[in-house]
Every structure is written in structure tokens, then in C-alpha cells.
N, C-alpha and C. Protein backbone atom coordinates (compact mmCIF):
# COMPACT_ATOMS: atom_id res chain seq x y z
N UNK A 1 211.38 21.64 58.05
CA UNK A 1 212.08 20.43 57.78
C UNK A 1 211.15 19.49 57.04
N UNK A 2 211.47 18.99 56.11
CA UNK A 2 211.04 18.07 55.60
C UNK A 2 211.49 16.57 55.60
N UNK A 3 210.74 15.56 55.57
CA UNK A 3 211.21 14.24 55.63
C UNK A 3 211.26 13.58 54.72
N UNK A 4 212.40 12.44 54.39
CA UNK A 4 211.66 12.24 53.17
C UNK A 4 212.85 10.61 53.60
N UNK A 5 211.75 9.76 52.92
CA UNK A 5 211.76 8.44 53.41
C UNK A 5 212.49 8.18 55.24
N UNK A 6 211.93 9.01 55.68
CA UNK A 6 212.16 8.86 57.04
C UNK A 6 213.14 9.39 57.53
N UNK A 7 214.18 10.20 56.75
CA UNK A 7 215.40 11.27 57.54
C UNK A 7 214.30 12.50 57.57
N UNK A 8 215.41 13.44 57.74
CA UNK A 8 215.38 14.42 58.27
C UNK A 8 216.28 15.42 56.87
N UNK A 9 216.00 16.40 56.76
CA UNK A 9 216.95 16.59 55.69
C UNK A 9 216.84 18.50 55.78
N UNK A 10 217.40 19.51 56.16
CA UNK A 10 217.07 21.06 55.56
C UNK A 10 216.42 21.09 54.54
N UNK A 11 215.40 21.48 54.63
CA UNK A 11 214.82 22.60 53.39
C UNK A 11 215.71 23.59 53.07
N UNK A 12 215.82 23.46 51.46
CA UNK A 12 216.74 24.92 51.47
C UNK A 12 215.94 26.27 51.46
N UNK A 13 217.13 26.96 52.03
CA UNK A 13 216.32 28.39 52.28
C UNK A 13 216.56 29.22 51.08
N UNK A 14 215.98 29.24 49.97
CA UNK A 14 216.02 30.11 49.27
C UNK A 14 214.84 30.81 49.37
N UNK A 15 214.64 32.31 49.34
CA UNK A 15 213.82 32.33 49.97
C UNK A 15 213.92 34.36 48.87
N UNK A 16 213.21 33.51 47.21
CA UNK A 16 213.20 34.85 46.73
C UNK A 16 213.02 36.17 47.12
N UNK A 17 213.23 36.99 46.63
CA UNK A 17 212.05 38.66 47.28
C UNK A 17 211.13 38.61 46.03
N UNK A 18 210.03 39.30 46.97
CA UNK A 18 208.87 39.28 46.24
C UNK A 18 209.11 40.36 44.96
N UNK A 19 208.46 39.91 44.47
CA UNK A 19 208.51 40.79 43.07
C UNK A 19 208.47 42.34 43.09
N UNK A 20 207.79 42.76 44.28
CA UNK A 20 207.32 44.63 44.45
C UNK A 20 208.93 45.15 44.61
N UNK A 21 209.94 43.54 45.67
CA UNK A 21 210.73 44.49 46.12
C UNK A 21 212.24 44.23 45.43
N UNK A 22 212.19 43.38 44.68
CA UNK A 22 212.74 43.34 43.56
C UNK A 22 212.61 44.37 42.73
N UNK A 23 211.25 44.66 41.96
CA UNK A 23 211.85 45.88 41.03
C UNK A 23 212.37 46.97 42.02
N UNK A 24 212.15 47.34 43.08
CA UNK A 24 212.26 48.94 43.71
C UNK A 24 213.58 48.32 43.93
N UNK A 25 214.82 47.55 43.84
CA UNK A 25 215.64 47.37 44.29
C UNK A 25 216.42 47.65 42.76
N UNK A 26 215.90 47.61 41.79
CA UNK A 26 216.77 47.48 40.42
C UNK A 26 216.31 48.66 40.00
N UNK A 27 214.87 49.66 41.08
CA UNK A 27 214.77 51.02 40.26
C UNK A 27 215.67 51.74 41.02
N UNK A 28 216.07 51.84 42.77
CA UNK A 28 216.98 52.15 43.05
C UNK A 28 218.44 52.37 42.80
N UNK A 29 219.09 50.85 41.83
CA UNK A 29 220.09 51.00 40.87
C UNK A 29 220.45 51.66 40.08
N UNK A 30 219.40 51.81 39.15
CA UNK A 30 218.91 53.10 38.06
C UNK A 30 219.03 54.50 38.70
N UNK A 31 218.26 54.26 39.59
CA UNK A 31 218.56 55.97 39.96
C UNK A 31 220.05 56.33 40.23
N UNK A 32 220.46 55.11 41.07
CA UNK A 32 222.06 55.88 41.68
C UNK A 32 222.60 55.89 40.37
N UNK A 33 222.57 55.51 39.00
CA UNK A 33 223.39 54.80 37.83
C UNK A 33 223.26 56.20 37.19
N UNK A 34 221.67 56.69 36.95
CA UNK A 34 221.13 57.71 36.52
C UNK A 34 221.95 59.16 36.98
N UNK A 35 221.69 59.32 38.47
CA UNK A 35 222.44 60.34 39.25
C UNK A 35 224.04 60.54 39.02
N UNK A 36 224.73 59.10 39.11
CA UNK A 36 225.81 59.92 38.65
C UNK A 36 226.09 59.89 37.54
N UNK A 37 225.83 59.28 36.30
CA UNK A 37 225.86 59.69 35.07
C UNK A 37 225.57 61.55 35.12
N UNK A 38 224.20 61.52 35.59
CA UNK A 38 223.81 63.25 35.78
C UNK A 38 224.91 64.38 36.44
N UNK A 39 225.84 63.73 37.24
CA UNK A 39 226.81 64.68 38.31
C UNK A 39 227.91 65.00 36.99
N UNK A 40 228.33 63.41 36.50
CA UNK A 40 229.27 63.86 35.32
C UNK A 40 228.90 64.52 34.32
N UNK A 41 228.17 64.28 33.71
CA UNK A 41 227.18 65.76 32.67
C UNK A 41 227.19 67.07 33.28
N UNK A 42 227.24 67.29 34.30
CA UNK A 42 226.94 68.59 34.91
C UNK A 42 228.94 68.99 35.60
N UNK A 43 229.31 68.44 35.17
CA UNK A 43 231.07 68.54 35.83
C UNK A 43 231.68 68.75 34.70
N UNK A 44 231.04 68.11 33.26
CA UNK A 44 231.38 68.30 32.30
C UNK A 44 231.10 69.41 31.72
N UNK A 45 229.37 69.71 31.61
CA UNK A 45 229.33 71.04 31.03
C UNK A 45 229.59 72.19 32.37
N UNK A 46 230.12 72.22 33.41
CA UNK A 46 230.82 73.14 34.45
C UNK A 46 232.33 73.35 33.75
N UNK A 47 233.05 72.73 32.84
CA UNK A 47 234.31 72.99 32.71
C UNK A 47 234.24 73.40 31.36
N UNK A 48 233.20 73.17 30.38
CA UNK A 48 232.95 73.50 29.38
C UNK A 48 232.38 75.10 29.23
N UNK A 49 231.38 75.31 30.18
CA UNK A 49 230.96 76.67 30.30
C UNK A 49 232.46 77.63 31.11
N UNK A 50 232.98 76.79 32.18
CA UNK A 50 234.76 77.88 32.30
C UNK A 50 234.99 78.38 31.40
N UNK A 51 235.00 77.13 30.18
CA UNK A 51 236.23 77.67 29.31
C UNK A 51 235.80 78.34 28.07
N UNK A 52 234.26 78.13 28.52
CA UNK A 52 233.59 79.29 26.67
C UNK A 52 233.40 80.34 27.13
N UNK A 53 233.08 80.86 29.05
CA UNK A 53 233.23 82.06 29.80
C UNK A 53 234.61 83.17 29.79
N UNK A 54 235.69 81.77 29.52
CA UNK A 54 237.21 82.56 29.51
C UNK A 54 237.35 82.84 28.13
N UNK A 55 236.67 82.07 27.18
CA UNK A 55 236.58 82.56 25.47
C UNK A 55 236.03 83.93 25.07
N UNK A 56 234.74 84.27 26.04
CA UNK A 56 233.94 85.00 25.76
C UNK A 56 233.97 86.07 26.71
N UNK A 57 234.51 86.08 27.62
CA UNK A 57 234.37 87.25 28.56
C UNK A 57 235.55 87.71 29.09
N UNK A 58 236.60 87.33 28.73
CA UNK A 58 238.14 87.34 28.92
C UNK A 58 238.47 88.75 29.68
N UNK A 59 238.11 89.67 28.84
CA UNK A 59 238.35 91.21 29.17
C UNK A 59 237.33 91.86 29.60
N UNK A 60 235.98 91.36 29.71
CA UNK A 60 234.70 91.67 30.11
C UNK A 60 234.65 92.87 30.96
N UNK A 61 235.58 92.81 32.29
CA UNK A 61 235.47 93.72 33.03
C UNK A 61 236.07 95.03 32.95
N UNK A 62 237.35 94.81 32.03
CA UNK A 62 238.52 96.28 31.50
C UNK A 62 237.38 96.83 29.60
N UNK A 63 236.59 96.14 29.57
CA UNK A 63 235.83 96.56 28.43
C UNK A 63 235.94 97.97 27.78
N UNK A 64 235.55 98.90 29.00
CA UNK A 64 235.43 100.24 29.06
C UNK A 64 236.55 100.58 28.38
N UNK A 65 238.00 100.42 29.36
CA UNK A 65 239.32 100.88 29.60
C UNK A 65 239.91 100.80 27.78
N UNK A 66 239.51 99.08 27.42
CA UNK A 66 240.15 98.46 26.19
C UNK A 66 239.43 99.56 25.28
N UNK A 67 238.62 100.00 25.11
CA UNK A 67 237.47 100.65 24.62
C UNK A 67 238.51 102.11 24.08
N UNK A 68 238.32 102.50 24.94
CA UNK A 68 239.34 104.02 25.06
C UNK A 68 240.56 104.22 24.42
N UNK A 69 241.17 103.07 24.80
CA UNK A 69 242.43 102.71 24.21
C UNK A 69 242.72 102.13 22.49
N UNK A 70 241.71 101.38 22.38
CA UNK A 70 241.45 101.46 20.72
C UNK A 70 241.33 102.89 20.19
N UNK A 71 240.29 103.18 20.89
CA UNK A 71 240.00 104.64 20.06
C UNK A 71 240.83 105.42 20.13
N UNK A 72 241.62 105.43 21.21
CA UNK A 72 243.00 106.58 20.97
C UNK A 72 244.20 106.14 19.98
N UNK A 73 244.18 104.54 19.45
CA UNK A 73 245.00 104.41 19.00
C UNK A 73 244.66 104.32 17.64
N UNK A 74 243.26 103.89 17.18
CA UNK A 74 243.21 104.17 15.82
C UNK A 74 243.06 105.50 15.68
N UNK A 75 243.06 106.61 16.60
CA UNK A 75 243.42 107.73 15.55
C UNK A 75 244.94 108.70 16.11
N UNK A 76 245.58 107.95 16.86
CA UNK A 76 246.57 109.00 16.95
C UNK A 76 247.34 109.34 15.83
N UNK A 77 247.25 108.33 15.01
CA UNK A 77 247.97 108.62 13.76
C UNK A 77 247.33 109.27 13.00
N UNK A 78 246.09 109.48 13.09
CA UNK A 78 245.30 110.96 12.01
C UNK A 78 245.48 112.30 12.81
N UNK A 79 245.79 112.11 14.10
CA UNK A 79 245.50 113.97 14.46
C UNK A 79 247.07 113.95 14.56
N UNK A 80 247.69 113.49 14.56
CA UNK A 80 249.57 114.10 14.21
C UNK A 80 249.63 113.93 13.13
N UNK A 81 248.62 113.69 12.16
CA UNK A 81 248.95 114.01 10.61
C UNK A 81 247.80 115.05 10.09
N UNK A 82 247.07 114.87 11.05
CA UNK A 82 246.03 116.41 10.54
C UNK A 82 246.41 117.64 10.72
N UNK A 83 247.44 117.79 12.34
CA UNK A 83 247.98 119.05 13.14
C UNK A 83 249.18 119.24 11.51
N UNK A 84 249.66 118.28 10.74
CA UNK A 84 251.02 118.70 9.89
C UNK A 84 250.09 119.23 9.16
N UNK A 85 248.76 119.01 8.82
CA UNK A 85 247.98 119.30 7.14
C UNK A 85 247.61 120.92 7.81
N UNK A 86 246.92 120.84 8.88
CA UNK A 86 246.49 122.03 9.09
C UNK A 86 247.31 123.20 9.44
N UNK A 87 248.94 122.87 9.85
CA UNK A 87 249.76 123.71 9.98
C UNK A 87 250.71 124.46 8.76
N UNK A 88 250.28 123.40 7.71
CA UNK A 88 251.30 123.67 6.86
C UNK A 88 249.79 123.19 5.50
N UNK A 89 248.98 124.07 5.68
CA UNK A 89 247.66 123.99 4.69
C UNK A 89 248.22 123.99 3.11
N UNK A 90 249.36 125.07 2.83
CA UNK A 90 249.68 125.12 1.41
C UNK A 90 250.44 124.04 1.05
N UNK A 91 251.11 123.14 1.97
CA UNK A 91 252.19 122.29 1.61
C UNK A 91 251.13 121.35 1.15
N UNK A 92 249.71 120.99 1.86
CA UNK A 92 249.07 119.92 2.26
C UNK A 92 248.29 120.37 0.74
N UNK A 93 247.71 120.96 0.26
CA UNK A 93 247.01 121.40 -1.04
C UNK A 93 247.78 120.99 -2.49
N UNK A 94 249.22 121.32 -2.26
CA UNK A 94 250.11 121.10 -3.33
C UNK A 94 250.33 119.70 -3.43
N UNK A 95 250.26 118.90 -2.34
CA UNK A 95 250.48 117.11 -2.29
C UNK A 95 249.28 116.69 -2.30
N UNK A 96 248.20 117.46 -2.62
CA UNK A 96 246.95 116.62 -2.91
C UNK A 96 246.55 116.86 -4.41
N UNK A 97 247.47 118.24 -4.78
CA UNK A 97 247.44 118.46 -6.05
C UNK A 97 248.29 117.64 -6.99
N UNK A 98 249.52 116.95 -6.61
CA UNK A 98 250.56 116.41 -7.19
C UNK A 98 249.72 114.77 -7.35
N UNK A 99 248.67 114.60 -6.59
CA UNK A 99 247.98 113.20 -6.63
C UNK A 99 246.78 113.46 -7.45
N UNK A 100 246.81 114.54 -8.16
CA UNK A 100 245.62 114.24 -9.14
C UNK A 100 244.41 114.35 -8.94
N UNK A 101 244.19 114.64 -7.63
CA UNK A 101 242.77 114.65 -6.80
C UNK A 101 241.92 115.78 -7.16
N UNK A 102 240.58 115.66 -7.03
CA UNK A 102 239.68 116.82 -7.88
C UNK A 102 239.44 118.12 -6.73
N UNK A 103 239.71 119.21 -7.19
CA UNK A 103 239.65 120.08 -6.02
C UNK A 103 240.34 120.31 -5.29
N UNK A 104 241.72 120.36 -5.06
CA UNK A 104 242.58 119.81 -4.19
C UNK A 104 242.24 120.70 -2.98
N UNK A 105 242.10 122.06 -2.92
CA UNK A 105 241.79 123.05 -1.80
C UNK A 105 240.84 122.41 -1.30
N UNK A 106 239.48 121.82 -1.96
CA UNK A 106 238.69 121.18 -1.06
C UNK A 106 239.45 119.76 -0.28
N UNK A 107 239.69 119.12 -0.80
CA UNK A 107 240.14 118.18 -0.65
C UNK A 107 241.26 118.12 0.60
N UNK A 108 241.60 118.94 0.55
CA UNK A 108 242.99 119.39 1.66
C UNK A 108 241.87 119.79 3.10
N UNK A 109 240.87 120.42 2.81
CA UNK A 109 240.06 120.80 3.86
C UNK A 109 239.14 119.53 4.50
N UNK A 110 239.10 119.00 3.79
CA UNK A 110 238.49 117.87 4.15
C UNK A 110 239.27 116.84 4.99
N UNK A 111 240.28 116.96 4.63
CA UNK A 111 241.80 116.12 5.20
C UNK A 111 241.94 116.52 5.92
N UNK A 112 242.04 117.86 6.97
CA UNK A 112 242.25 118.25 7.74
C UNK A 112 240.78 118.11 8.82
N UNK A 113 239.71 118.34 8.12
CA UNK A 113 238.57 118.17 9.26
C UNK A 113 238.64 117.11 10.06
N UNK A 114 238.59 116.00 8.99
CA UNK A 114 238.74 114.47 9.41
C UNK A 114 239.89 114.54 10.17
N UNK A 115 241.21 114.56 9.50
CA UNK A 115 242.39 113.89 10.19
C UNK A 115 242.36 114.21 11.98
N UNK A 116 241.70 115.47 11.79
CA UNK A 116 242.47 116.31 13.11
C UNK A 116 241.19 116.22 13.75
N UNK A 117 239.87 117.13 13.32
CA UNK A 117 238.60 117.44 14.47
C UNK A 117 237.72 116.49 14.28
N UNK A 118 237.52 115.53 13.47
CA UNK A 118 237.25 114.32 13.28
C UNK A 118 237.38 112.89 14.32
N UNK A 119 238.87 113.00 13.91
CA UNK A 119 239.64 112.26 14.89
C UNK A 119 240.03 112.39 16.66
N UNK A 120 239.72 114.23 16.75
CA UNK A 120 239.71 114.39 17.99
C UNK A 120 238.35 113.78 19.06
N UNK A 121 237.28 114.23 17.82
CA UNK A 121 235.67 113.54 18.33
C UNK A 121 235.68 112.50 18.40
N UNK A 122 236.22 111.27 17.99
CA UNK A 122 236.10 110.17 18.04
C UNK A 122 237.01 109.80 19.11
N UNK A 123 238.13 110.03 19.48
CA UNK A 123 239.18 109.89 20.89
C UNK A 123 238.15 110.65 21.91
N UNK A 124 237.67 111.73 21.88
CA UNK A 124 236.66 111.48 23.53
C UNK A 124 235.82 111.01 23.10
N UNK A 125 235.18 110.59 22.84
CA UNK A 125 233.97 109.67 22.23
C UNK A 125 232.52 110.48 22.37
N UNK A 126 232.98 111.24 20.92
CA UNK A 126 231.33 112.02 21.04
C UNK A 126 230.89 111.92 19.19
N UNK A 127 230.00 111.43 19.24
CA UNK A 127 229.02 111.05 18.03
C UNK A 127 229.88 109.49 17.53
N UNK A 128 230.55 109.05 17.97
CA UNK A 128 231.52 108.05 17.87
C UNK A 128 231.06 107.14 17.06
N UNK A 129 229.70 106.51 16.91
CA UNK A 129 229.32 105.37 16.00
C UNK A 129 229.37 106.03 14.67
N UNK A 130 228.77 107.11 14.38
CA UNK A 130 228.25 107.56 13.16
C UNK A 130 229.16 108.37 12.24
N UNK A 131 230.42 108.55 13.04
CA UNK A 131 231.48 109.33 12.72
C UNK A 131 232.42 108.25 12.23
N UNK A 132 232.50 107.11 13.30
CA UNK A 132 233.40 106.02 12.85
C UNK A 132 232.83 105.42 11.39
N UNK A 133 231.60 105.38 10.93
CA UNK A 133 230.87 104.73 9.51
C UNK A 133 231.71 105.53 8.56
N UNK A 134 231.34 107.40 9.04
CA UNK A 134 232.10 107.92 7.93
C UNK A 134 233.52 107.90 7.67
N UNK A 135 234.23 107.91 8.83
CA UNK A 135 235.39 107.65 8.85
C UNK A 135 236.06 106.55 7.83
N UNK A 136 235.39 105.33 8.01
CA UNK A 136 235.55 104.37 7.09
C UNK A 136 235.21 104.72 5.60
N UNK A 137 234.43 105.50 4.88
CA UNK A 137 234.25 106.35 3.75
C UNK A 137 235.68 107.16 3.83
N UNK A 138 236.22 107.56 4.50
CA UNK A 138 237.57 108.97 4.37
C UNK A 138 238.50 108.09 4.02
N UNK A 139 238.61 106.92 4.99
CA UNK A 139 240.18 106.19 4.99
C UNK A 139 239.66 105.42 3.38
N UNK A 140 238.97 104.86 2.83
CA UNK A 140 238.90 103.90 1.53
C UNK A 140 239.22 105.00 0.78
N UNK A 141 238.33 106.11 0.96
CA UNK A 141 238.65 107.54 -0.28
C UNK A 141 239.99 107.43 -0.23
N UNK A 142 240.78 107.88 0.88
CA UNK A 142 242.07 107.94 0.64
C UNK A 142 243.39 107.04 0.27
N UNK A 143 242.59 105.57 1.01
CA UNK A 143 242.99 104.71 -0.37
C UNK A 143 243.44 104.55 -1.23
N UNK A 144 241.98 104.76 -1.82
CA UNK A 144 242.11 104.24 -3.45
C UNK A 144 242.71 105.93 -3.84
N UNK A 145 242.76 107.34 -3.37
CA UNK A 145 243.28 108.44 -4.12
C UNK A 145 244.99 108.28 -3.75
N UNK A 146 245.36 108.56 -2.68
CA UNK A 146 246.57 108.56 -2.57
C UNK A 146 247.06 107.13 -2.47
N UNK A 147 246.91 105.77 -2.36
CA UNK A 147 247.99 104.31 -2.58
C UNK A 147 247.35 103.71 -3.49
N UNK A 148 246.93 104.10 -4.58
CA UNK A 148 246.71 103.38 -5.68
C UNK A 148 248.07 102.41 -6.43
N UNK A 149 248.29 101.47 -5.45
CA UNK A 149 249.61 101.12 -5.65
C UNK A 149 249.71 100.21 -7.13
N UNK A 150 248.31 99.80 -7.81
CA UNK A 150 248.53 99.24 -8.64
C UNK A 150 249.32 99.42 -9.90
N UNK A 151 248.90 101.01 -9.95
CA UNK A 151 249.43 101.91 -11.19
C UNK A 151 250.73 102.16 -10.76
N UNK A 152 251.33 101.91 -10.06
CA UNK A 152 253.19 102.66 -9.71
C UNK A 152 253.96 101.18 -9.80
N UNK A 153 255.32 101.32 -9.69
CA UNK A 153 256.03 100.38 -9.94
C UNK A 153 257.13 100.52 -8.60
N UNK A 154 257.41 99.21 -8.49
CA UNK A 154 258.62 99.28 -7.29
C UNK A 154 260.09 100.29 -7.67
N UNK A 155 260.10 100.78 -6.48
CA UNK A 155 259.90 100.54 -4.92
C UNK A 155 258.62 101.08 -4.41
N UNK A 156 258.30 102.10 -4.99
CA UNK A 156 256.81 102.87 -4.51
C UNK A 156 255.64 102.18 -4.89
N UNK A 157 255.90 101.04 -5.58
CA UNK A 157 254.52 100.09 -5.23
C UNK A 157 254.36 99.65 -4.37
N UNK A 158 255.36 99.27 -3.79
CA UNK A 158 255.43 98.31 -2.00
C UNK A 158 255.29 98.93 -1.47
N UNK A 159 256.14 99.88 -1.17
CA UNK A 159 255.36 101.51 -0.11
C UNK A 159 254.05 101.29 -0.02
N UNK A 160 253.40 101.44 -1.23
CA UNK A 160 251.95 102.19 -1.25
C UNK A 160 251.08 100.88 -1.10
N UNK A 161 250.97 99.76 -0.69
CA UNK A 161 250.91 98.80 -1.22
C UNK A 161 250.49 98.32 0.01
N UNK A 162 251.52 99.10 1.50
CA UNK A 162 251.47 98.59 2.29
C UNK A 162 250.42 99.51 3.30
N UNK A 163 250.47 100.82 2.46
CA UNK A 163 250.06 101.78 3.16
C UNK A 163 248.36 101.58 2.75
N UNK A 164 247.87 100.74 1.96
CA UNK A 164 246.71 100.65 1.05
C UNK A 164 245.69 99.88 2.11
N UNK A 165 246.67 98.92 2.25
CA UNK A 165 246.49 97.80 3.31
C UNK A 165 246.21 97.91 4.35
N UNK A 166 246.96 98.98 5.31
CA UNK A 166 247.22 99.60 6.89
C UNK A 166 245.54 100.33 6.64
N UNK A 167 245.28 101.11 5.18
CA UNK A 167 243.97 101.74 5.57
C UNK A 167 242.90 100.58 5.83
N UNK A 168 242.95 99.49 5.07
CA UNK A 168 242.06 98.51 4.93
C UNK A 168 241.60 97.82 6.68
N UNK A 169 242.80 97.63 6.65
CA UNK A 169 242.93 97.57 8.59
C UNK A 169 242.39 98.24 9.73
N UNK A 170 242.64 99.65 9.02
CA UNK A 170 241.86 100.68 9.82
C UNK A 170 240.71 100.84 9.52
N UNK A 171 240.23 100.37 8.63
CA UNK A 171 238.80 100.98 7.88
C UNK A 171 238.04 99.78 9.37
N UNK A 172 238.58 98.04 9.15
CA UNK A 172 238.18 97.09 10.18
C UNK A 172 237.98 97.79 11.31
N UNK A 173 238.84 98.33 12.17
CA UNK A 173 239.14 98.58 13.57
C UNK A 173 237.92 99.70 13.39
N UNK A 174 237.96 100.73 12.69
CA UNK A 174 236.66 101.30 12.77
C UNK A 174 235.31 101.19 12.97
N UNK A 175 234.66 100.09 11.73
CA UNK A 175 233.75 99.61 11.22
C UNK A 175 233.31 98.56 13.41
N UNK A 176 234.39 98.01 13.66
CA UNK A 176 234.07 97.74 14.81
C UNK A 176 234.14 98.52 16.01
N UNK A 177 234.82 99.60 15.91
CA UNK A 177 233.90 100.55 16.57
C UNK A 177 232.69 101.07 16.76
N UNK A 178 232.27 101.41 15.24
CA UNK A 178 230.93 102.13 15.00
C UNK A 178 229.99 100.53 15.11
N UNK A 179 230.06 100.08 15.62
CA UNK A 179 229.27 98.90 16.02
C UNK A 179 229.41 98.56 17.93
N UNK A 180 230.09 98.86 18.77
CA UNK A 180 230.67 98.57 19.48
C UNK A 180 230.36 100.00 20.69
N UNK A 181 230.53 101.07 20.04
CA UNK A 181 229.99 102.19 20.21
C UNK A 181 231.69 102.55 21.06
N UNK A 182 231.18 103.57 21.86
CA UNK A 182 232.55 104.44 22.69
C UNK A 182 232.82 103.94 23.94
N UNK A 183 231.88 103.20 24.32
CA UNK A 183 232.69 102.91 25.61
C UNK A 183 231.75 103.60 26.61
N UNK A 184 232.15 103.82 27.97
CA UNK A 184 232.13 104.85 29.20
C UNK A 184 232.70 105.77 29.44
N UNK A 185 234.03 105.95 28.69
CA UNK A 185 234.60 106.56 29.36
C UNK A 185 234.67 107.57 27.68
N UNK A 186 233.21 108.33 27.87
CA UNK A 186 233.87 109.03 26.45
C UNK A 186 231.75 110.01 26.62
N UNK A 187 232.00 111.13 26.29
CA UNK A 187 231.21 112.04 26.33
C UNK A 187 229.80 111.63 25.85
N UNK A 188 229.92 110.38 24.89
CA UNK A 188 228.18 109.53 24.73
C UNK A 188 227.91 108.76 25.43
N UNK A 189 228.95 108.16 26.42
CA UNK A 189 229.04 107.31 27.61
C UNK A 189 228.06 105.94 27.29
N UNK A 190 228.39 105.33 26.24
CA UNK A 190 227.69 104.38 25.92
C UNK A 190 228.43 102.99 25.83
């Protein structure tokens, strides 16, 4: 209490904090301010990594299965067209002859290796990368020999045009095979 001309009067109580405990009171702030800023960064990249995990690993676990199933499907359409070349060899020589192709007897043999025992090696998956590279060499050869759609005129330009294309497609699905390899479930078990 202080007096002052003879009353009596409160001192006021203000009654700062010392300076040590002042800052530890505004570094305490910081931290909680700090921390959860940090919880939301970490909630954020938690929903961010979900969804580049569901981008990136989607099929991760059927890998194998998906694996198998490509490969049987990019070639079922060569070994039911290799079993026609190799069953019917003279028909298959004369339509490689009617396309102008050099050799056609070779050429027919070659069509048949690929289409059929080619294509069978690559459905169980044995030499599968190095077969799929060449493979992609057979399907462009055949290509550009049999849908040279530029030189024909409609309707058999569109035909061929489309069929030029379907190889171009397949040549892809290959090319990522022979990168991708066979899978597990295939005799290189890779």
C-alpha cells in the first residue's frame, strides 16, 4: 500500500512475468502452432501418397495373373492364324505370292514359325522378352508387306488401313512386354 498525501490507496497489481518466462511462453505457442501445422502436412501428404499408391499400384497384386492374360491375348490371334497357314501351307504361299512378297515359300515359312511356334513360346512364357523385340520386327514386316494401305483405294484402303494400325497396336502391347518380361506364371518365371 502506498500513501499518498495521507490516504491509503491499492497499488496496482500488475505484476509482469519476467522476461525468461515470457519468451518460453510464446516458444511454447510456436511449438503447438508448429505441431499442428506439422499433423496437417502429414494428413495431407497421407491422402496424397493413398491416392498416387491407388495410381501406381492399382493391380500390383493380380500383376502376375494380368501378365498371362496379355500374353495370351496378344497372340491368340497369331496361333489361329498360324494353325490356317500351316494347315493349308499351299493356300498360305499363293497369298503371299499374290502380295508381291520376295520368296514367298520362304516367306510363308516364316509366317507360320512366328504366327503359330512363335506365338505359342511367348503364351507360356519362354524366351518371352527377346522373342517379343522380334516379334515386333514380324508384325511391322507384315505391315508395311501385306496393309500397305496407301497404294489401294477404297473400300480396301480402309480395310487395310485398319488392319495397318491393329499391327501398330500390337507391335505397342509387345514392345511392353519385352520390357515387362513374362510374368510368374510362364516357364522363365520372371
Amino acid at each position: 500500500m502506498l500513501k499518498w498525501l495521507g490516504e491509503t490507496k491499492p497499488q496496482a497489481t500488475l505484476s509482469p512475468l519476467p522476461v525468461p518466462e515470457q519468451a518460453a511462453n510464446q516458444l511454447l505457442v510456436l511449438k503447438v502452432r508448429a505441431k499442428i501445422q506439422y499433423q496437417t502436412y502429414l494428413r495431407i501428404l497421407s491422402h496424397v501418397h493413398r491416392r498416387n499408391t491407388m495410381r501406381y499400384n492399382l493391380f500390383e497384386n493380380q500383376r502376375n495373373e494380368i501378365i498371362l492374360l496379355a500374353r495370351i491375348l496378344l497372340m491368340i490371334l497369331f496361333i489361329i492364324s498360324g494353325w490356317g497357314k500351316l494347315t493349308n501351307f499351299g493356300g498360305t504361299v499363293a497369298y503371299i505370292s499374290s502380295l508381291g512378297a520376295p520368296m514367298p515359300m520362304v516367306a510363308a515359312g516364316v509366317a507360320v514359325v512366328m504366327e503359330f511356334f512363335v506365338a505359342i513360346a511367348i503364351v507360356v512364357g519362354f524366351y518371352t522378352r527377346p522373342l517379343a523385340f522380334l516379334y515386333v520386327l514380324f508384325v511391322l514386316g507384315t505391315a508395311l508387306i501385306g496393309h500397305h494401305f496407301w497404294t489401294m483405294v477404297d473400300p480396301e484402303r480402309a480395310a487395310n488401313m485398319i488392319q495397318y494400325f491393329k499391327n501398330l497396336s500390337i507391335m505397342g502391347g509387345l514392345l511392353l512386354l519385352g520390357i515387362t518380361g513374362p510374368g510368374k506364371y510362364s516357364i522363365d518365371g520372371r
